[in-house]
PDB file of N, CA and C in Angstrom:
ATOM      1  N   UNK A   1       0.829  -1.178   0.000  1.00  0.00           N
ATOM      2  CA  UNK A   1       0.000   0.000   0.000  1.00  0.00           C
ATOM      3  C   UNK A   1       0.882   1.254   0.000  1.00  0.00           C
ATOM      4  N   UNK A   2       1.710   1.346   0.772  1.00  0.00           N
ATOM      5  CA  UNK A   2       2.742   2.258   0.741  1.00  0.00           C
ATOM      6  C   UNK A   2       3.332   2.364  -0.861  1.00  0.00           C
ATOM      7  N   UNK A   3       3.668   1.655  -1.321  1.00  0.00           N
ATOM      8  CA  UNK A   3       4.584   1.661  -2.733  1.00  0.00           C
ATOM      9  C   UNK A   3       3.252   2.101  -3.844  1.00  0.00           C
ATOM     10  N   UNK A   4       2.032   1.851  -3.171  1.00  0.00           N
ATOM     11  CA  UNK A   4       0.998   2.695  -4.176  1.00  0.00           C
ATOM     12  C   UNK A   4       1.369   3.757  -3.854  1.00  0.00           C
ATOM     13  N   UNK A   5       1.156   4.186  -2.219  1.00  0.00           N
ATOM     14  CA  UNK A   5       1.007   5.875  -2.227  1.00  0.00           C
ATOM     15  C   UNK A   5       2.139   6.360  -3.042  1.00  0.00           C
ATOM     16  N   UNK A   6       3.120   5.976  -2.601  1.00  0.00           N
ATOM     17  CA  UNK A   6       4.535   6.568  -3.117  1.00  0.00           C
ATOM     18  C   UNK A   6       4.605   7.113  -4.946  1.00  0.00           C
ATOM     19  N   UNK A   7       3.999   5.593  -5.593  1.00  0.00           N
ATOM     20  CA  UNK A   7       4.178   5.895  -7.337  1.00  0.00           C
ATOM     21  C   UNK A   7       2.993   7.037  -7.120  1.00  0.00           C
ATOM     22  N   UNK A   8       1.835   6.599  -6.936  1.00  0.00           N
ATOM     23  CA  UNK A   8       1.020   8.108  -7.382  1.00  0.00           C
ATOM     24  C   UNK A   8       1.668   9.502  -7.177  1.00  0.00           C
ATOM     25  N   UNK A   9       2.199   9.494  -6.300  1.00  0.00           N
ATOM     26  CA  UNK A   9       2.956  11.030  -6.212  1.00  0.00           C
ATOM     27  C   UNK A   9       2.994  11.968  -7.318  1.00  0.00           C
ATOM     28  N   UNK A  10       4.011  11.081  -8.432  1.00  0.00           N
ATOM     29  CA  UNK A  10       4.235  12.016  -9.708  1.00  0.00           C
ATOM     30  C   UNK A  10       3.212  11.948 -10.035  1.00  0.00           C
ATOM     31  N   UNK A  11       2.153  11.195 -10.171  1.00  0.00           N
ATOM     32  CA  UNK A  11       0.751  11.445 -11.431  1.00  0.00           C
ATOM     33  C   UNK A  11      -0.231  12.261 -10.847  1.00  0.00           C
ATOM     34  N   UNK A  12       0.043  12.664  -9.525  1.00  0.00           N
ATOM     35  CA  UNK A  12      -0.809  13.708  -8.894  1.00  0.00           C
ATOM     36  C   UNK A  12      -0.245  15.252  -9.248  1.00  0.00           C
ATOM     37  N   UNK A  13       0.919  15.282  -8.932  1.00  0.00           N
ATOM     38  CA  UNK A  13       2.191  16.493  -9.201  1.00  0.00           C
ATOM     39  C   UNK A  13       2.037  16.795  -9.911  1.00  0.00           C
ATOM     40  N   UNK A  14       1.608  16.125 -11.603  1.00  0.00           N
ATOM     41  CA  UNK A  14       1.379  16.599 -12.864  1.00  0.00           C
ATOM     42  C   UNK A  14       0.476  16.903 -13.353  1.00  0.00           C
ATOM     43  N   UNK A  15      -0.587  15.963 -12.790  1.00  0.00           N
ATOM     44  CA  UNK A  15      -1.965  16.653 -12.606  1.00  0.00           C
ATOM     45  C   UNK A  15      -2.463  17.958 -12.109  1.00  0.00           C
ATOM     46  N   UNK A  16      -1.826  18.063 -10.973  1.00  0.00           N
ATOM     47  CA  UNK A  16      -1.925  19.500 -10.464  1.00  0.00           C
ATOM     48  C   UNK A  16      -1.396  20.213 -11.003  1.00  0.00           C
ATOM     49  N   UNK A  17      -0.098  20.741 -11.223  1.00  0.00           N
ATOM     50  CA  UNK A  17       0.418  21.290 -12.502  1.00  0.00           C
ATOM     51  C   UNK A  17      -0.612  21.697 -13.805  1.00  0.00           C
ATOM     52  N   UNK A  18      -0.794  20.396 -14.042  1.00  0.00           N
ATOM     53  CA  UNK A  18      -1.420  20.741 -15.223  1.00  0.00           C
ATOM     54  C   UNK A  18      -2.349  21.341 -15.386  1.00  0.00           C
ATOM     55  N   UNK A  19      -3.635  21.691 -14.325  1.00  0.00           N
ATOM     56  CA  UNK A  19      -4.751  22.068 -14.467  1.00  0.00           C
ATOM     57  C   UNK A  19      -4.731  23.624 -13.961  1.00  0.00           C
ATOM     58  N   UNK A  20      -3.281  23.853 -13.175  1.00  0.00           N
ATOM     59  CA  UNK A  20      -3.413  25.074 -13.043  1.00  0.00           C
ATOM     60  C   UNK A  20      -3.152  25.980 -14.577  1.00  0.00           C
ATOM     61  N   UNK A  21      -2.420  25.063 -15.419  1.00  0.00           N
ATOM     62  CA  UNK A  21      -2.708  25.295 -16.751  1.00  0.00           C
ATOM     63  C   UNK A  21      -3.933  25.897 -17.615  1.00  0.00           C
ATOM     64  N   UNK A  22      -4.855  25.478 -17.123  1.00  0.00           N
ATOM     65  CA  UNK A  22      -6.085  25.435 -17.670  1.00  0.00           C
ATOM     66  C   UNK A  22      -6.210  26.549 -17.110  1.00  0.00           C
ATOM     67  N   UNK A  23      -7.408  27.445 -18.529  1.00  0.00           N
ATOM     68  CA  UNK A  23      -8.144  28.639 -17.992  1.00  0.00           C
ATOM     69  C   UNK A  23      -9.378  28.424 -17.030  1.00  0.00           C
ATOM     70  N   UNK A  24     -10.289  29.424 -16.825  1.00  0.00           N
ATOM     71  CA  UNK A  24     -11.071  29.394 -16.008  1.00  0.00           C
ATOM     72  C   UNK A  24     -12.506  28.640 -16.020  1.00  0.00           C
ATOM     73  N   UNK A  25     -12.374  28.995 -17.543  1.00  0.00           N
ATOM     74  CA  UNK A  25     -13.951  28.258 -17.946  1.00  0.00           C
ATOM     75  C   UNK A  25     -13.654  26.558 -17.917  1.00  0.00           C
ATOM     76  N   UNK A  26     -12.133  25.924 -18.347  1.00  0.00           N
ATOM     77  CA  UNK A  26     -11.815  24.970 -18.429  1.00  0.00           C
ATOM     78  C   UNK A  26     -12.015  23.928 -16.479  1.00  0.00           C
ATOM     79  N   UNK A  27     -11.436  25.319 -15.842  1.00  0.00           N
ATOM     80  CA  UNK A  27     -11.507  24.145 -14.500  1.00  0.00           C
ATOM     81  C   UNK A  27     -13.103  24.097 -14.301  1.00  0.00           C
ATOM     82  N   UNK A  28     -13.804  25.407 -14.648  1.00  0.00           N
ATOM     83  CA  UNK A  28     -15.590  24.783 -13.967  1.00  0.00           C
ATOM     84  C   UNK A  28     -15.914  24.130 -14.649  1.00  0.00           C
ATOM     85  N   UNK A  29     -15.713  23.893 -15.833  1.00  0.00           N
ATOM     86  CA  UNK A  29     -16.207  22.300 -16.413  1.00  0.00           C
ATOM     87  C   UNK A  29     -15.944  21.079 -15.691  1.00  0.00           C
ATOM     88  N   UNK A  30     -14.618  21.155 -15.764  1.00  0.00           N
ATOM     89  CA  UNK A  30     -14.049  20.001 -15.084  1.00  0.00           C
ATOM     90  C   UNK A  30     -14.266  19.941 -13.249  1.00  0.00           C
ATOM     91  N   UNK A  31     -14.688  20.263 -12.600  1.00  0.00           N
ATOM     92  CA  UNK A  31     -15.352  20.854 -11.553  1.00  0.00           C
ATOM     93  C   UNK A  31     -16.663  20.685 -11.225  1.00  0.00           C
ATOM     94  N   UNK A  32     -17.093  20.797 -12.384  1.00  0.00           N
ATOM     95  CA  UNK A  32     -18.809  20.470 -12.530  1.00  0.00           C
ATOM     96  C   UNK A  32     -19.052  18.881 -13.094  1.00  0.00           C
ATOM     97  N   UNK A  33     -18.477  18.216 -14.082  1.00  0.00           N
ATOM     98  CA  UNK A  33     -17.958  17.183 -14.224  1.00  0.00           C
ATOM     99  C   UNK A  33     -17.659  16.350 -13.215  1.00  0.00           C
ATOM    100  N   UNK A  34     -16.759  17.042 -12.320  1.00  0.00           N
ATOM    101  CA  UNK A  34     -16.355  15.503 -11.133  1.00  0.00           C
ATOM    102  C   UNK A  34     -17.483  15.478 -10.355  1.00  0.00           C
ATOM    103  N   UNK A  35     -18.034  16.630 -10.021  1.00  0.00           N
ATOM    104  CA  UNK A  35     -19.113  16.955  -9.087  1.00  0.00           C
ATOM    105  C   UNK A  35     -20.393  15.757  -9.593  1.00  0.00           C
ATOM    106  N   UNK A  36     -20.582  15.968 -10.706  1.00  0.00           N
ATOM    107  CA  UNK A  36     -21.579  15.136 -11.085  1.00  0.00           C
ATOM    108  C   UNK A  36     -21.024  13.496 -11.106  1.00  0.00           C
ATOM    109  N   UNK A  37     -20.002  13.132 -11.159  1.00  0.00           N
ATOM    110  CA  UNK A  37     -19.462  11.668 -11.488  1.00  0.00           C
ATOM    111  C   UNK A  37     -19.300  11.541  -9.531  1.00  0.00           C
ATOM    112  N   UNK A  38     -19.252  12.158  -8.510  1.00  0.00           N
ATOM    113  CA  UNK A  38     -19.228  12.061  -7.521  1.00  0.00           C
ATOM    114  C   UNK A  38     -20.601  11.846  -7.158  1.00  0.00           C
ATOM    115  N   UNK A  39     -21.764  12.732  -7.917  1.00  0.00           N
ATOM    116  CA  UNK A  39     -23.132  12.068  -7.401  1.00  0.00           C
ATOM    117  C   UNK A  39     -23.622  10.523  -7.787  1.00  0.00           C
ATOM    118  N   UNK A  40     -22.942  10.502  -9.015  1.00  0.00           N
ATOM    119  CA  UNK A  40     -23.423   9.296 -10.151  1.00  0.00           C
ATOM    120  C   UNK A  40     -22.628   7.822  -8.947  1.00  0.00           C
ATOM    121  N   UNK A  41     -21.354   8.039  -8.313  1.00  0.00           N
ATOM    122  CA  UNK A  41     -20.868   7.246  -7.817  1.00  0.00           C
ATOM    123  C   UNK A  41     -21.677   6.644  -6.165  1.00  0.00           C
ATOM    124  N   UNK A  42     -21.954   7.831  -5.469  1.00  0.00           N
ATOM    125  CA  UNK A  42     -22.274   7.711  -4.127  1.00  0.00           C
ATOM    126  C   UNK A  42     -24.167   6.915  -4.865  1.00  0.00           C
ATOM    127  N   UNK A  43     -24.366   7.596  -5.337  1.00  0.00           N
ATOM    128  CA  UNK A  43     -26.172   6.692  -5.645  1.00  0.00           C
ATOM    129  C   UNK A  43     -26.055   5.498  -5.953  1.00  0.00           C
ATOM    130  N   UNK A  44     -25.116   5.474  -6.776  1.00  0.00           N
ATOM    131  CA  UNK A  44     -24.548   3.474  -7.099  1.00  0.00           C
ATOM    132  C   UNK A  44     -24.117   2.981  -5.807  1.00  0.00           C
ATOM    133  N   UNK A  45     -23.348   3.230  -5.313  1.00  0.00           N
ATOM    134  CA  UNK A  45     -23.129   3.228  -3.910  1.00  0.00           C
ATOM    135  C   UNK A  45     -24.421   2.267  -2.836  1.00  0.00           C
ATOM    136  N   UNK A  46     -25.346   3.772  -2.478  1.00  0.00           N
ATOM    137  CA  UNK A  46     -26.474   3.539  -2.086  1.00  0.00           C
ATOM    138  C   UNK A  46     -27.265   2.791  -2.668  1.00  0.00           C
ATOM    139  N   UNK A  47     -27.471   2.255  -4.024  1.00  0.00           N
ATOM    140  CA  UNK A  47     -28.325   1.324  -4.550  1.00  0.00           C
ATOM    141  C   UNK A  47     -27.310  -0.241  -4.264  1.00  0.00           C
ATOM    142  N   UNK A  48     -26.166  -0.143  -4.295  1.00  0.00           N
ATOM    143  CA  UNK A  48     -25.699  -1.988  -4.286  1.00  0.00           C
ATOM    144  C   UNK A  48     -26.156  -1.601  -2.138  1.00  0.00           C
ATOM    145  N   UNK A  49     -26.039  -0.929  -1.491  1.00  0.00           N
ATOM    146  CA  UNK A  49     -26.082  -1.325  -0.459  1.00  0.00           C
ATOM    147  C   UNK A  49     -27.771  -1.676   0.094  1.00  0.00           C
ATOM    148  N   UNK A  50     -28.432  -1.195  -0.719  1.00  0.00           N
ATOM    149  CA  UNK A  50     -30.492  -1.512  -0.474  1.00  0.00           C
ATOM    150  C   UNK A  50     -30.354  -2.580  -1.155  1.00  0.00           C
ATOM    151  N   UNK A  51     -29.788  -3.232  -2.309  1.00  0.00           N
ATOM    152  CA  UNK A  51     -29.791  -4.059  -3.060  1.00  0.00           C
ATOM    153  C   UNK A  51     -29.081  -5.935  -1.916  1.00  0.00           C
ATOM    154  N   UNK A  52     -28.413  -5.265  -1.485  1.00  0.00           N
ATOM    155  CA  UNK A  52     -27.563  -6.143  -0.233  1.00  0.00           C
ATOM    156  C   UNK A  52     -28.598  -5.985   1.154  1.00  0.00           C
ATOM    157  N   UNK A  53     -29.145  -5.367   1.124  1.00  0.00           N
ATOM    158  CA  UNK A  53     -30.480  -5.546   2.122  1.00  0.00           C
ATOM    159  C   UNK A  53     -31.793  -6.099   2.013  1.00  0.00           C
ATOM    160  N   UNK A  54     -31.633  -6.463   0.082  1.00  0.00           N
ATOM    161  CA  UNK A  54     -33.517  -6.696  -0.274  1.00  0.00           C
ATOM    162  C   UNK A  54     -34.261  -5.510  -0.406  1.00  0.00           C
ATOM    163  N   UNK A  55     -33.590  -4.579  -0.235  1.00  0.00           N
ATOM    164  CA  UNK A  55     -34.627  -3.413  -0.296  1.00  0.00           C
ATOM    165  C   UNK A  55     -35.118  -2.990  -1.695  1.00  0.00           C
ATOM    166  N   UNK A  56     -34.335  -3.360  -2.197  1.00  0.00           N
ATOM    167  CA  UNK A  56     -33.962  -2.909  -3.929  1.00  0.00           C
ATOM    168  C   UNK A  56     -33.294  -4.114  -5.150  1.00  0.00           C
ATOM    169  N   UNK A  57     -34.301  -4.458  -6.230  1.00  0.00           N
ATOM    170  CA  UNK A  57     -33.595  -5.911  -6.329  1.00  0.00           C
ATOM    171  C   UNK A  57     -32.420  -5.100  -7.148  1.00  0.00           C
ATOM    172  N   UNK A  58     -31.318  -6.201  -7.357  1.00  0.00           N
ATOM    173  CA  UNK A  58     -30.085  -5.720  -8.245  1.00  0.00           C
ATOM    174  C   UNK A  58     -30.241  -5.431 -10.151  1.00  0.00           C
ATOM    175  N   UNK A  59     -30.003  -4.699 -10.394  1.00  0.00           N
ATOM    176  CA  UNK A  59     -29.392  -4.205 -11.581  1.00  0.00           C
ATOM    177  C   UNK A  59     -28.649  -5.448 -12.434  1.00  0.00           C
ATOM    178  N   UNK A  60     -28.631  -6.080 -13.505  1.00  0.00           N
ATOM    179  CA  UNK A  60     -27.922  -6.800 -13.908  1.00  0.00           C
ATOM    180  C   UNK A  60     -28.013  -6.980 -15.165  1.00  0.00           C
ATOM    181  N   UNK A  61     -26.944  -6.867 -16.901  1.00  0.00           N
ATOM    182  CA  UNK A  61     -26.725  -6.691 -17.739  1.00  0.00           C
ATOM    183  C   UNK A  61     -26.146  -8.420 -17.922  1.00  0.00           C
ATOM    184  N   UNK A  62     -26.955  -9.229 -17.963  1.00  0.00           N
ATOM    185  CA  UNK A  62     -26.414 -10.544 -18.023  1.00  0.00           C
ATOM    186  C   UNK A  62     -25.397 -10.830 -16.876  1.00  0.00           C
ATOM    187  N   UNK A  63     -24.339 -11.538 -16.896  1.00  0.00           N
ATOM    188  CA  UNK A  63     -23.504 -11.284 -15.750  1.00  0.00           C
ATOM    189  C   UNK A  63     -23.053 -10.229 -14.844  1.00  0.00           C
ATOM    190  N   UNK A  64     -22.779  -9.558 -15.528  1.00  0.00           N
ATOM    191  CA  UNK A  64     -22.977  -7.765 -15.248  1.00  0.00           C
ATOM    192  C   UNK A  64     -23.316  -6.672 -14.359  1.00  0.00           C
ATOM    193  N   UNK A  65     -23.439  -7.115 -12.744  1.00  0.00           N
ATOM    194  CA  UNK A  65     -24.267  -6.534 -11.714  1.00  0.00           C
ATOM    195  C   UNK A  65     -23.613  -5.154 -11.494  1.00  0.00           C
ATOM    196  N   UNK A  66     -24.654  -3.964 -11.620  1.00  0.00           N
ATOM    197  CA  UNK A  66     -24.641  -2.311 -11.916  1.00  0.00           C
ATOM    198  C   UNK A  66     -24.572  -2.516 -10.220  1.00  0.00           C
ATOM    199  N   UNK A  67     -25.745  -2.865  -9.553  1.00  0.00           N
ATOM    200  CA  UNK A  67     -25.609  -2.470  -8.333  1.00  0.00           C
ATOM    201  C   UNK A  67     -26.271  -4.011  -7.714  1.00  0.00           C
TER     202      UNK A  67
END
């Protein structure tokens, strides 16, 4: 776990870097973007965990379980 934290270092460093790159209209996109992929994630989230209770049956694309 450590030797993860460690390699990400540079791909964060450059990332950051890079976006201070970006103009203004560029970061609220991207800003508004994560914001929304952060809602899209936590509701998937909350649906496999009702789904693991019976509350909610599961999602499934053939083998495939969404939630």
């Amino acid at each position: 776990m450590l030797l993860f934290g460690v390699a990400t270092i540079p791909v964060l460093v450059v990332l950051g870097m890079g976006t201070g790159q970006l103009g203004v209209r560029a970061r609220t996109f991207f800003h508004r973007i994560g914001a929304v992929v952060i809602v899209l994630i936590a509701l998937q989230l909350v649906l496999r965990g009702l789904a693991a209770f019976g509350a909610v049956p599961h999602l499934r694309f053939g083998e495939f379980v969404i939630w």
